[in-house]
N, C-alpha and C. Protein backbone atom coordinates (compact mmCIF):
# COMPACT_ATOMS: atom_id res chain seq x y z
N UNK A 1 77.83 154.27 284.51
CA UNK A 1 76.53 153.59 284.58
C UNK A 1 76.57 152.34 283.73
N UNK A 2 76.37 151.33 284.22
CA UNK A 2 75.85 150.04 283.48
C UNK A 2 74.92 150.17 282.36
N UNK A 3 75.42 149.10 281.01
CA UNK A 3 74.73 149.13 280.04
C UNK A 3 74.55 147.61 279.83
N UNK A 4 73.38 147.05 280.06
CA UNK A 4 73.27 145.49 279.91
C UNK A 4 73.27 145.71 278.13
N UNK A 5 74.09 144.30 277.94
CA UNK A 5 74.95 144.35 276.58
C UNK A 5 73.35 143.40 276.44
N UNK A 6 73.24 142.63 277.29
CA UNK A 6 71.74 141.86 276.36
C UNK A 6 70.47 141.44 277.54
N UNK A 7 69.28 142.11 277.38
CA UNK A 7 68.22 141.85 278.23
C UNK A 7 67.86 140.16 277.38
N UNK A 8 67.01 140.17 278.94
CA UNK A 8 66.26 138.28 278.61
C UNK A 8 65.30 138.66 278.09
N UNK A 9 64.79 137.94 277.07
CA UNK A 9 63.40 137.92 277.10
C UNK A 9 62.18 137.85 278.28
N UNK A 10 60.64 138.77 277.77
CA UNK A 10 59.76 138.29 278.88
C UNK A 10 59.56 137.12 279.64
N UNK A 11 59.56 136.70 280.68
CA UNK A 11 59.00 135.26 280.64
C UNK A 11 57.59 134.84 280.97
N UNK A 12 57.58 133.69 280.43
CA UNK A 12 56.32 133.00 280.27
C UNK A 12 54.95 133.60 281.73
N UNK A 13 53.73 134.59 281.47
CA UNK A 13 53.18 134.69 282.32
C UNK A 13 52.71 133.82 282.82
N UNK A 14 52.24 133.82 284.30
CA UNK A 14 51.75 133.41 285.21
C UNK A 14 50.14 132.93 284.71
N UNK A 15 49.37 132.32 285.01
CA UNK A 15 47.84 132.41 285.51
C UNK A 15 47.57 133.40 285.71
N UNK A 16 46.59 134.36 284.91
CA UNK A 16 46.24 135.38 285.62
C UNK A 16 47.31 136.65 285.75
N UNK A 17 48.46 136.48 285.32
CA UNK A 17 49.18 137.65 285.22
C UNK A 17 49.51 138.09 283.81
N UNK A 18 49.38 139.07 283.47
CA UNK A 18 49.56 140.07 282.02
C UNK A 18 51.04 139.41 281.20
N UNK A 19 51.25 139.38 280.19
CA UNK A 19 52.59 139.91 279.83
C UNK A 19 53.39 140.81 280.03
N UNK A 20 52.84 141.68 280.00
CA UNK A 20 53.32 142.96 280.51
C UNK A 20 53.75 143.10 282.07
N UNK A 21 53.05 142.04 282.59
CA UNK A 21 53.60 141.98 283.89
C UNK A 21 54.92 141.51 284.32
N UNK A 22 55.26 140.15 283.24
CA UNK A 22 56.30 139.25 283.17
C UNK A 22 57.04 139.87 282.96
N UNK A 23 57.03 140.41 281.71
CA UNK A 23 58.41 141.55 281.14
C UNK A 23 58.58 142.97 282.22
N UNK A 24 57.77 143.06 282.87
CA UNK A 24 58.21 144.39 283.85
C UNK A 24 58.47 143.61 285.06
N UNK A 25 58.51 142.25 285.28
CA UNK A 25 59.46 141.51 286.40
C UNK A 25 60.73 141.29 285.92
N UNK A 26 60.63 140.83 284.86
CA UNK A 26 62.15 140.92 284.33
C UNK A 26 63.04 141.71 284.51
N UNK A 27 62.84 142.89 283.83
CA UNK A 27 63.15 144.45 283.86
C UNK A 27 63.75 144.70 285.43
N UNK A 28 62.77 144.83 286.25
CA UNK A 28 63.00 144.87 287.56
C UNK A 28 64.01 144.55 288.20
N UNK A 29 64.31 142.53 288.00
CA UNK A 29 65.36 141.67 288.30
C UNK A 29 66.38 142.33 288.16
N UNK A 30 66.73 142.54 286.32
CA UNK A 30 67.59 142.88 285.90
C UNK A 30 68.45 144.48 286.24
N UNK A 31 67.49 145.20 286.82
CA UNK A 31 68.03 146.42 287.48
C UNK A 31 68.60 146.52 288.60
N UNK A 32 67.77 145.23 289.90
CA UNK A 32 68.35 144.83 290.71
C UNK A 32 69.75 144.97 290.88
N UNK A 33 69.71 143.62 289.81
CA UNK A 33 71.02 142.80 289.46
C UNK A 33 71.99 143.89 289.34
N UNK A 34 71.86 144.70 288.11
CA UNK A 34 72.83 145.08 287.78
C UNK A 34 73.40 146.85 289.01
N UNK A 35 72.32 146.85 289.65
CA UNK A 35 72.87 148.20 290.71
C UNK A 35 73.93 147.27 292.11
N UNK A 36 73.47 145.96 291.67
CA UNK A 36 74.17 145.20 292.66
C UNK A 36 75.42 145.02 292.21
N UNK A 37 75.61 144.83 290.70
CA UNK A 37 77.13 144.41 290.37
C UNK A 37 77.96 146.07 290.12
N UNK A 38 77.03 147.05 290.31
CA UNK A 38 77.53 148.61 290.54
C UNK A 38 78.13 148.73 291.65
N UNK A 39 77.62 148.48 292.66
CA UNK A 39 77.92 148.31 294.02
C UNK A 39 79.07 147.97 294.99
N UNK A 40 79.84 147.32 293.67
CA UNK A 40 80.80 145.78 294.16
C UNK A 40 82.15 146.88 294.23
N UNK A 41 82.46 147.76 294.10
CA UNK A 41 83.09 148.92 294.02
C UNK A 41 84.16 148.94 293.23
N UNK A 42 83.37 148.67 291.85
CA UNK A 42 84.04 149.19 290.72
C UNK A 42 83.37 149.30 289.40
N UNK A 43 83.35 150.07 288.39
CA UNK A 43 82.46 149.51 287.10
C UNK A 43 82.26 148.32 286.86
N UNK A 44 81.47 147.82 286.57
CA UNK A 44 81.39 146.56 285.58
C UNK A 44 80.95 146.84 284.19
N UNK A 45 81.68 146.16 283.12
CA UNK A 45 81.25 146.46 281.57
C UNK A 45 81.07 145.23 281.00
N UNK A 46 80.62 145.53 280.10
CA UNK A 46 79.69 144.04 278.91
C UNK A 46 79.21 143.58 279.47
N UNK A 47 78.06 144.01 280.64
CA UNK A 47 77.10 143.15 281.49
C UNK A 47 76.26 142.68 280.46
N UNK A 48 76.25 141.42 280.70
CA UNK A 48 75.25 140.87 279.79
C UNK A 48 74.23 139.94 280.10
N UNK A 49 72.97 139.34 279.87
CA UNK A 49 71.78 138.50 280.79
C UNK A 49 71.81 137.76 279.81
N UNK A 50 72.00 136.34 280.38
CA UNK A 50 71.76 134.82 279.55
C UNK A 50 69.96 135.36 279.02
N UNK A 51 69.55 134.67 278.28
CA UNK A 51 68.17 134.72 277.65
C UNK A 51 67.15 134.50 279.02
N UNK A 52 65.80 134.90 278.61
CA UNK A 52 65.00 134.76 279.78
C UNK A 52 65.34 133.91 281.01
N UNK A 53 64.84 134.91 281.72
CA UNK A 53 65.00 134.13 283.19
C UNK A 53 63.80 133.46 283.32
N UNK A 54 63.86 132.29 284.21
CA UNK A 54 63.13 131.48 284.70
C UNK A 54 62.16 131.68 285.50
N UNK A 55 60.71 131.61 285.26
CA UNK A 55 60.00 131.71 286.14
C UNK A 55 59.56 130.32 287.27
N UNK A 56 59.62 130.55 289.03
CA UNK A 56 59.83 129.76 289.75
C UNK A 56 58.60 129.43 290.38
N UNK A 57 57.67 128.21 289.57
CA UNK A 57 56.22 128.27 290.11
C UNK A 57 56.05 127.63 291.16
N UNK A 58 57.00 127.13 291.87
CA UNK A 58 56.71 126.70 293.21
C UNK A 58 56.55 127.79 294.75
N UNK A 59 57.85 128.86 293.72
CA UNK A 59 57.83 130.14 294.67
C UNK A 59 57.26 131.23 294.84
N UNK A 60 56.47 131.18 293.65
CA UNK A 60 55.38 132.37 292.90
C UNK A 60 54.34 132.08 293.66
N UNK A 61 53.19 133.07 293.81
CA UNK A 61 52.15 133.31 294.01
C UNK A 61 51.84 134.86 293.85
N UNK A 62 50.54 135.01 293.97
CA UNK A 62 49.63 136.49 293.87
C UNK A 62 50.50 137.33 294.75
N UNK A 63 51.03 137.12 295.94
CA UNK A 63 51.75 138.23 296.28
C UNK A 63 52.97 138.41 295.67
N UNK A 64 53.64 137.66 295.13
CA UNK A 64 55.43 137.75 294.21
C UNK A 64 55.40 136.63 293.24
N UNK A 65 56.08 137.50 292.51
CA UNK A 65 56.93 136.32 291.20
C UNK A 65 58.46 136.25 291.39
N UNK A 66 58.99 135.06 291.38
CA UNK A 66 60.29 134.80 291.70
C UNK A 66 60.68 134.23 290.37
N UNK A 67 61.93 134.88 289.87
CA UNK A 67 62.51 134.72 288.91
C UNK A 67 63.93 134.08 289.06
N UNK A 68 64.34 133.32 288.43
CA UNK A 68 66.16 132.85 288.19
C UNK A 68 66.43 133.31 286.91
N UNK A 69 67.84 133.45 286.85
CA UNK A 69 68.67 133.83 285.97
C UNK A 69 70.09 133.88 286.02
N UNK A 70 70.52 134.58 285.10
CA UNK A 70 72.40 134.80 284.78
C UNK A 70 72.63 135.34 284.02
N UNK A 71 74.16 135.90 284.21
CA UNK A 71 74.64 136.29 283.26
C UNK A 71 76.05 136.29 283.26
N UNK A 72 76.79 137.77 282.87
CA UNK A 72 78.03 137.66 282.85
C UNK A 72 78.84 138.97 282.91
N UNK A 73 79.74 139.11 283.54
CA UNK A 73 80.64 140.72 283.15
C UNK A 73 81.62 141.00 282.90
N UNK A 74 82.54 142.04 282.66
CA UNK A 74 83.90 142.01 282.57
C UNK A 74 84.18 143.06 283.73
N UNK A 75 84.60 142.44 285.19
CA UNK A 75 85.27 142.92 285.87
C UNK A 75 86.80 142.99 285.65
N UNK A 76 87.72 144.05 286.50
CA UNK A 76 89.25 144.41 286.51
C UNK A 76 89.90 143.05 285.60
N UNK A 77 89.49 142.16 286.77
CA UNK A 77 90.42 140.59 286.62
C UNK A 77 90.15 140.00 285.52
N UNK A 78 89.03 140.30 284.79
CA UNK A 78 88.73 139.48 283.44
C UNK A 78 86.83 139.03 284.03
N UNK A 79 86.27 138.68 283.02
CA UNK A 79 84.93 137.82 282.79
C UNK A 79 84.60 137.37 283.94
N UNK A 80 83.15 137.18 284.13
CA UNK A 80 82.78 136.74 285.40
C UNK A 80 81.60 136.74 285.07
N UNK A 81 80.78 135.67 285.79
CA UNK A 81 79.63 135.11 285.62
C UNK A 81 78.90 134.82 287.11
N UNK A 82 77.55 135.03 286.92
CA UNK A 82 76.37 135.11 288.27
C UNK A 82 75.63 134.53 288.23
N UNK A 83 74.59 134.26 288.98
CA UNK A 83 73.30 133.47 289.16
C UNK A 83 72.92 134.54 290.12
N UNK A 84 71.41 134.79 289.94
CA UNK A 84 70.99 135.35 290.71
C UNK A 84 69.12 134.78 290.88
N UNK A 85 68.68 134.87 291.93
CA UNK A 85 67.24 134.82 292.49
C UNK A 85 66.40 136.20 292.91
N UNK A 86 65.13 136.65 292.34
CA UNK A 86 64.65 137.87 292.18
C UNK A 86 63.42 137.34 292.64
N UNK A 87 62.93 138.23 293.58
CA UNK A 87 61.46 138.54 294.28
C UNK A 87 61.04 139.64 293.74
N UNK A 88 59.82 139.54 292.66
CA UNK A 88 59.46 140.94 292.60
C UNK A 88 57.56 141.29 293.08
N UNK A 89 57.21 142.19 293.38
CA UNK A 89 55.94 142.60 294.01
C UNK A 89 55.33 142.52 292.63
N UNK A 90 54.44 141.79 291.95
CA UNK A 90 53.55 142.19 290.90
C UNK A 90 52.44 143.21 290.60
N UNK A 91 52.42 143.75 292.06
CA UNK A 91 51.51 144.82 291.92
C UNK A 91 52.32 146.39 291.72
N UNK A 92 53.51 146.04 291.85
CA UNK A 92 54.26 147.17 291.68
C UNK A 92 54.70 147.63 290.03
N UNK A 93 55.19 146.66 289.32
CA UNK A 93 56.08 145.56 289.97
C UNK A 93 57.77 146.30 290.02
N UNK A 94 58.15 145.25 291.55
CA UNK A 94 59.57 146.11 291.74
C UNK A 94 60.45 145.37 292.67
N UNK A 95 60.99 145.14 292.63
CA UNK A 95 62.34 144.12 293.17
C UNK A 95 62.01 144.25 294.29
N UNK A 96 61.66 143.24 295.19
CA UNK A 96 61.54 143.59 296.66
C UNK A 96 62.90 142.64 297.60
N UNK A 97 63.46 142.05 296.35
CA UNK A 97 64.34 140.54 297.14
C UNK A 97 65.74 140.22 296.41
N UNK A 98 67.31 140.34 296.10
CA UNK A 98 67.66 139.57 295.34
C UNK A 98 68.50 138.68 296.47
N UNK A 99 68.83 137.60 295.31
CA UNK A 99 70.23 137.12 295.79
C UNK A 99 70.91 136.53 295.13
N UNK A 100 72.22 137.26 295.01
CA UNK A 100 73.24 136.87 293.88
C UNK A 100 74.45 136.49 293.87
N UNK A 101 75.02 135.27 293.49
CA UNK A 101 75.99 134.72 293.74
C UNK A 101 76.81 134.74 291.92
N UNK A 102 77.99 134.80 292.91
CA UNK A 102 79.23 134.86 292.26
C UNK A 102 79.70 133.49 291.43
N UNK A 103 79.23 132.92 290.20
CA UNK A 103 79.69 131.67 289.77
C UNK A 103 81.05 131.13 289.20
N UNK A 104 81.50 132.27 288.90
CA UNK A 104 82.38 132.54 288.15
C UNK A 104 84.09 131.28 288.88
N UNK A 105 84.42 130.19 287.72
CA UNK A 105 85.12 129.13 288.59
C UNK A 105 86.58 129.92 289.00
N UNK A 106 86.48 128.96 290.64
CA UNK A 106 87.60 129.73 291.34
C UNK A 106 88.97 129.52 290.69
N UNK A 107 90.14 129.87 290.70
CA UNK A 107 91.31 129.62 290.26
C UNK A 107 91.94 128.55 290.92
N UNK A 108 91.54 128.33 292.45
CA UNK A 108 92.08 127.57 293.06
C UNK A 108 91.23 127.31 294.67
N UNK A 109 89.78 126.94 294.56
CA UNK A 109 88.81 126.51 295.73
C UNK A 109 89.25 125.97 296.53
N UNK A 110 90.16 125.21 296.68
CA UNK A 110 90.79 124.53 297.89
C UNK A 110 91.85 124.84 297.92
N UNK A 111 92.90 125.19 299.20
CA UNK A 111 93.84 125.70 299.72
C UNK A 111 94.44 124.51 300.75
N UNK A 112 94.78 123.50 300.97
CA UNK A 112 95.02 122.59 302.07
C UNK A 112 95.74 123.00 303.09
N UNK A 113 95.37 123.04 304.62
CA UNK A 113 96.48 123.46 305.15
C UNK A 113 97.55 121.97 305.40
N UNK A 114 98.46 122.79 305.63
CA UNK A 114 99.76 122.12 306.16
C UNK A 114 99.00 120.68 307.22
N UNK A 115 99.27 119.63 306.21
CA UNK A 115 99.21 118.31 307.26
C UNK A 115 98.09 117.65 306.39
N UNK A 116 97.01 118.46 306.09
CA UNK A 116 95.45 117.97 305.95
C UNK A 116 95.37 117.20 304.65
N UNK A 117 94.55 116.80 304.82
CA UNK A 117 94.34 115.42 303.51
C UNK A 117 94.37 116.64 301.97
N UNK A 118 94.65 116.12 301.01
CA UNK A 118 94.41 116.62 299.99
C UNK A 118 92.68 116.35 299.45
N UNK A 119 91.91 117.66 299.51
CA UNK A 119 90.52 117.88 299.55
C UNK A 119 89.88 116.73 298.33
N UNK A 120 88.87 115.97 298.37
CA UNK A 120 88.37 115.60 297.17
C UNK A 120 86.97 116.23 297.03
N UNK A 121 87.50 116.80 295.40
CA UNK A 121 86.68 117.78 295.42
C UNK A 121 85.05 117.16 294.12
N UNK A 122 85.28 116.38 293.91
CA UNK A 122 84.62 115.24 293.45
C UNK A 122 82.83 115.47 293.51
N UNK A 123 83.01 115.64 294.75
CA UNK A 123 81.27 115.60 295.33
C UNK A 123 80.60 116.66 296.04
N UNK A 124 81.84 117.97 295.98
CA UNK A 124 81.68 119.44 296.82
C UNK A 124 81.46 119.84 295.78
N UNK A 125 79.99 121.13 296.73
CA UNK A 125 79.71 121.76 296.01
C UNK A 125 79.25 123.43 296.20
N UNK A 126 79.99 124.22 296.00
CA UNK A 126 80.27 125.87 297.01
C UNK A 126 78.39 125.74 297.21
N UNK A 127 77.94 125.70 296.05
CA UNK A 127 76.41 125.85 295.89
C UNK A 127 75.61 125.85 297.51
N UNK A 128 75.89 124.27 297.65
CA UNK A 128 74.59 123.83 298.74
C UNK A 128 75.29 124.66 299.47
N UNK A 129 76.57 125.13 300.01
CA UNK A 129 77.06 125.36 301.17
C UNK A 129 76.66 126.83 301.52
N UNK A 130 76.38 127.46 300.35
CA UNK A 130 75.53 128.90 299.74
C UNK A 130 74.58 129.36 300.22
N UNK A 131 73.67 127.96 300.00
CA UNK A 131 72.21 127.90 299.61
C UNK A 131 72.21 127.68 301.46
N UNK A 132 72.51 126.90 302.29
CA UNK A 132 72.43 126.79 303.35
C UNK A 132 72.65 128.03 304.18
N UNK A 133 73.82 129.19 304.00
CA UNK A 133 73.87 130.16 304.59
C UNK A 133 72.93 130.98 304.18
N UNK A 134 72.52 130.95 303.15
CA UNK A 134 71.47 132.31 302.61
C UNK A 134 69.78 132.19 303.45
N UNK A 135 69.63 130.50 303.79
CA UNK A 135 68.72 129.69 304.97
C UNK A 135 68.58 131.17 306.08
N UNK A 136 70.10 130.50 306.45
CA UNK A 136 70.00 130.62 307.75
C UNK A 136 70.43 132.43 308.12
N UNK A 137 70.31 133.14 306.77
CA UNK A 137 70.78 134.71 307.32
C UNK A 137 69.21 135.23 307.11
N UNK A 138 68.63 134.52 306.11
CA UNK A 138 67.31 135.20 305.72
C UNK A 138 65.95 134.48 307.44
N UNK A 139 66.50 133.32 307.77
CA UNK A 139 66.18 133.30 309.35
C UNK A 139 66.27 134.53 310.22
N UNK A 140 67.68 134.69 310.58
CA UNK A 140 68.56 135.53 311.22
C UNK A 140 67.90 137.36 310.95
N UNK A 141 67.50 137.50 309.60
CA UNK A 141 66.96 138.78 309.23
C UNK A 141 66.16 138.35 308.34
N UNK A 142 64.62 138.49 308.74
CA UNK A 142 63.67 138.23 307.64
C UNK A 142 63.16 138.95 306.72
N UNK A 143 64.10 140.10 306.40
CA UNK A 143 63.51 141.52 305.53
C UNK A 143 65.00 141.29 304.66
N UNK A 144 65.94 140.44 304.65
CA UNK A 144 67.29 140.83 304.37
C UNK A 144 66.56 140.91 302.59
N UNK A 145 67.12 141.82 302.02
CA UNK A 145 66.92 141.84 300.29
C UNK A 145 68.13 141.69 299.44
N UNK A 146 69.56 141.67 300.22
CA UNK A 146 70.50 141.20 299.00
C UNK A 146 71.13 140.10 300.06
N UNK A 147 71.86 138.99 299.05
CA UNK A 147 73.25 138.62 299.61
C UNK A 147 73.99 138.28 298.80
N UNK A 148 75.12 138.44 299.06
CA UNK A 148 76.52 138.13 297.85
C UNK A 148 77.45 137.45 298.79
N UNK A 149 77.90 136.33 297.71
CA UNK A 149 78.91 135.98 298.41
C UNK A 149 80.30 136.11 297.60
N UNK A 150 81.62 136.15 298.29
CA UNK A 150 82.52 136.41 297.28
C UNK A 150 83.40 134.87 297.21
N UNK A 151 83.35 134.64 295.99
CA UNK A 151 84.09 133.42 295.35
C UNK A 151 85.62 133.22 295.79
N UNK A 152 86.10 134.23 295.72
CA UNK A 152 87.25 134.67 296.15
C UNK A 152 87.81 134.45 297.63
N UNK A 153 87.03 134.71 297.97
CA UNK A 153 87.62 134.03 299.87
C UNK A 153 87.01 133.12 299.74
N UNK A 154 87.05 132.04 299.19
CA UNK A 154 86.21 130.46 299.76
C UNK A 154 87.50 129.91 300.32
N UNK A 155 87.35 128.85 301.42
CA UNK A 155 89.12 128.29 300.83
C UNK A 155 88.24 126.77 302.00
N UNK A 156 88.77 125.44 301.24
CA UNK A 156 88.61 124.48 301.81
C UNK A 156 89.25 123.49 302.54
N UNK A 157 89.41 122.62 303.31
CA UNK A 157 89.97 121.89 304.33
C UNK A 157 89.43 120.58 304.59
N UNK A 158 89.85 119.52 304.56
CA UNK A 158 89.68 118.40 304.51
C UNK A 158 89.89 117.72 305.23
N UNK A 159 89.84 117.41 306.69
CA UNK A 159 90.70 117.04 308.15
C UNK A 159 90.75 115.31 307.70
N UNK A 160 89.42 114.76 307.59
CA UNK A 160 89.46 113.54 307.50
C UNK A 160 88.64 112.64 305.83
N UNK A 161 88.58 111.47 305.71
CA UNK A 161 87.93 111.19 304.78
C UNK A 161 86.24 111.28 304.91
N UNK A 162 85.98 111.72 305.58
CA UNK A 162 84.27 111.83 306.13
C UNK A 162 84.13 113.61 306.40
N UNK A 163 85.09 113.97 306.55
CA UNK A 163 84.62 115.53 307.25
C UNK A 163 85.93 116.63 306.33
N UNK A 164 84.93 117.97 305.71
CA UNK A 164 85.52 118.53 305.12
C UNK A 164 85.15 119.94 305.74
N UNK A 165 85.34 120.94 305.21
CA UNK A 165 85.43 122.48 305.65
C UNK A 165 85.58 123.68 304.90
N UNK A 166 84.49 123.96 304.29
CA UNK A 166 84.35 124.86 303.39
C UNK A 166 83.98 126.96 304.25
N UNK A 167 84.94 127.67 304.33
CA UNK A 167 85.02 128.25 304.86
C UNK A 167 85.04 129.90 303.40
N UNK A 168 84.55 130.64 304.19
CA UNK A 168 83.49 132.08 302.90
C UNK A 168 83.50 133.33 303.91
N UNK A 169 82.98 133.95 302.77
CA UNK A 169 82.44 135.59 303.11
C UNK A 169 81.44 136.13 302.30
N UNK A 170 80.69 137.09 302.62
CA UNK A 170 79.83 137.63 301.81
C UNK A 170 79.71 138.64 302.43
N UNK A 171 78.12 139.92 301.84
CA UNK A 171 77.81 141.00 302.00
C UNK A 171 76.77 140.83 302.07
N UNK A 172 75.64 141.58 303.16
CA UNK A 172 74.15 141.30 303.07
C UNK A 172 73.37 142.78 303.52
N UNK A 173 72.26 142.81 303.05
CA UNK A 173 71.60 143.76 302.85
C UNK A 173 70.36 143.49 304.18
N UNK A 174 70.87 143.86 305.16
CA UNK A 174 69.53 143.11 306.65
C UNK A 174 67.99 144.19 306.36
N UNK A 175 68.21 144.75 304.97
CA UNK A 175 67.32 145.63 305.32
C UNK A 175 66.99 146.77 303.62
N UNK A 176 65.95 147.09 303.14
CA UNK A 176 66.32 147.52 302.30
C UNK A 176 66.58 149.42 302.73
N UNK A 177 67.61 149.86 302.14
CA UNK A 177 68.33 151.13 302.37
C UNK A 177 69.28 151.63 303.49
N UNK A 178 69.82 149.91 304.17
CA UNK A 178 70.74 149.87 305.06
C UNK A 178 72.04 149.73 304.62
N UNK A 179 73.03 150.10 305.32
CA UNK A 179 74.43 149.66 304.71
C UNK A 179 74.41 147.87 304.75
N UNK A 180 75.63 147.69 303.51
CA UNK A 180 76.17 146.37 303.82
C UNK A 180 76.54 145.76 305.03
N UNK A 181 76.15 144.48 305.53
CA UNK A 181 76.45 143.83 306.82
C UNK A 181 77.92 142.86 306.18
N UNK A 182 78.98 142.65 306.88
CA UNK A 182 79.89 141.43 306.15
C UNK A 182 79.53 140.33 307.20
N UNK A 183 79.87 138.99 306.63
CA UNK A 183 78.97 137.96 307.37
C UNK A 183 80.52 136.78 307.14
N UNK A 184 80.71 136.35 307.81
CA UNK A 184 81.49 134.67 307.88
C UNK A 184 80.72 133.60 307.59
N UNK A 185 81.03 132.50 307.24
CA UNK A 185 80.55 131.40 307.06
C UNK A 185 81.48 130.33 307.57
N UNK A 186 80.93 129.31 307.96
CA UNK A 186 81.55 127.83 307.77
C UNK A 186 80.52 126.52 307.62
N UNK A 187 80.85 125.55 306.66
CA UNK A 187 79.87 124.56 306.33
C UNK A 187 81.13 123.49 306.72
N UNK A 188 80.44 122.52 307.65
CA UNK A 188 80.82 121.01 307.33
C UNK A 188 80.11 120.66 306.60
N UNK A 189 81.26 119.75 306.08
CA UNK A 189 80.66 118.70 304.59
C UNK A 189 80.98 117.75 304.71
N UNK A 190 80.44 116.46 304.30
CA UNK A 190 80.51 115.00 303.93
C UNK A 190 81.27 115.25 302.81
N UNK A 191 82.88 114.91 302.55
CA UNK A 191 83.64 115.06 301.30
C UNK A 191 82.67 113.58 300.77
N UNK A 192 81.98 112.67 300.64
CA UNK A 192 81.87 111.26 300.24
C UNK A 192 80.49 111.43 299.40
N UNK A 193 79.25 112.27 299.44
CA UNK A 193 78.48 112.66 298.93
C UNK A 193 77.74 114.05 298.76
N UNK A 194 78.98 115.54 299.63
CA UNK A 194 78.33 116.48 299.17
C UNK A 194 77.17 116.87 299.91
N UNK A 195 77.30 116.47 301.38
CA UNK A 195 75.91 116.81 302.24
C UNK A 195 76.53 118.07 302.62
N UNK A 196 75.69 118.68 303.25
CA UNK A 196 76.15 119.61 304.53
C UNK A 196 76.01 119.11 305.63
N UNK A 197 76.80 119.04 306.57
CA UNK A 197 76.52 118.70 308.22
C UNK A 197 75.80 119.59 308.73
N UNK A 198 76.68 120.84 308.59
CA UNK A 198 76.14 122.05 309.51
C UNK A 198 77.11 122.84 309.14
N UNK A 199 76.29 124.22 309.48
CA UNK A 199 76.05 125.44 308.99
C UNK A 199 76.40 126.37 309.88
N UNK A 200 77.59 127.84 310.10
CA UNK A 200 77.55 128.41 311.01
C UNK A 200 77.89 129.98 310.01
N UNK A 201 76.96 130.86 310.70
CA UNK A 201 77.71 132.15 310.41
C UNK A 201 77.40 133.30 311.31
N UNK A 202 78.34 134.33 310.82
CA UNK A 202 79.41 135.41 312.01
C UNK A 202 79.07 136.00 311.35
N UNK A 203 79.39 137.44 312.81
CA UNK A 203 79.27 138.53 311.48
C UNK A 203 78.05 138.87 311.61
């Protein structure tokens, strides 16, 4: 069983919402979080939570408080670090949403194949390419409550000086108390400023 080596502080209540409310969203997040990094199928130890998470007042309202945060663990391979996004019900309050990504820097994000430009990695960023699939799965399934992606299969491609190819995997939750779904990704990218073109995923 997981032992978070350090909880966040409460964060700052809402309008109208208790302290007690804040700190039992926290709480919540953080249980999320950490049955999620249980999950990954293996212990994780020295889980630990950067200081309060962030409360997100653009995403908040009377029906949910949305929280950001991080932290860190010691998986097999060594240390590893997350970001994660938390929906929690305030009337509960109780995790109704996460999504948590893997930050932790790759050893080697780009892989070139044979021929292809050497990637410039300058203005890429795994993030948007993330943030765009998590779009378009929470489209795809509008109840989905986890997604992970793994850092580890990213691998990138660079065909031309305008067009790049950031290619992933992850795990998603289409449902809460469903098995894991595995999902593909591929993002074109503008290597020149870091856009996304477009967005596809499998799976």
């Amino acid at each position: 069983m997981l032992s978070p080596g350090a909880r966040g502080q409460a964060v700052p209540a809402k309008p109208g919402a208790s302290a007690n409310t804040s700190a039992e969203a926290t709480a919540a997040c953080e249980r999320a979080a950490q049955q999620s990094l249980a999950s990954k199928g293996g212990p994780a130890a020295e889980l630990k939570f950067n200081a309060a998470p962030s409360l997100q007042p653009d995403r908040s309202n009377d029906g949910q408080i949305v929280l950001r945060g991080g932290g860190s663990w010691r998986a097999p391979a060594g240390m590893r670090r997350f970001e994660y996004s938390c929906n929690v019900d305030p009337r509960t309050p109780e995790a109704v949403g996460l999504v948590l990504r893997d930050t932790t820097p790759a050893a080697a994000l780009a892989k070139p194949a044979l021929g292809a430009l050497e990637p410039d990695l300058r203005q890429l960023s795994p993030q948007a390419c993330e943030a765009s699939v998590a779009a378009a799965l929470k489209k795809r399934w509008p109840s989905v409550s986890e997604i992970r992606f793994d850092s580890g299969a990213r691998s990138l491609v660079q065909s031309s000086s305008s067009k790049a190819e950031l290619h992933g995997q992850g795990r998603a939750l289409p449902l809460q108390g469903s098995p894991f779904t595995l999902f593909g990704f591929d993002c074109e990218i503008d290597p020149r400023d870091g856009r996304v073109l477009s967005t596809r995923v499998s799976g």
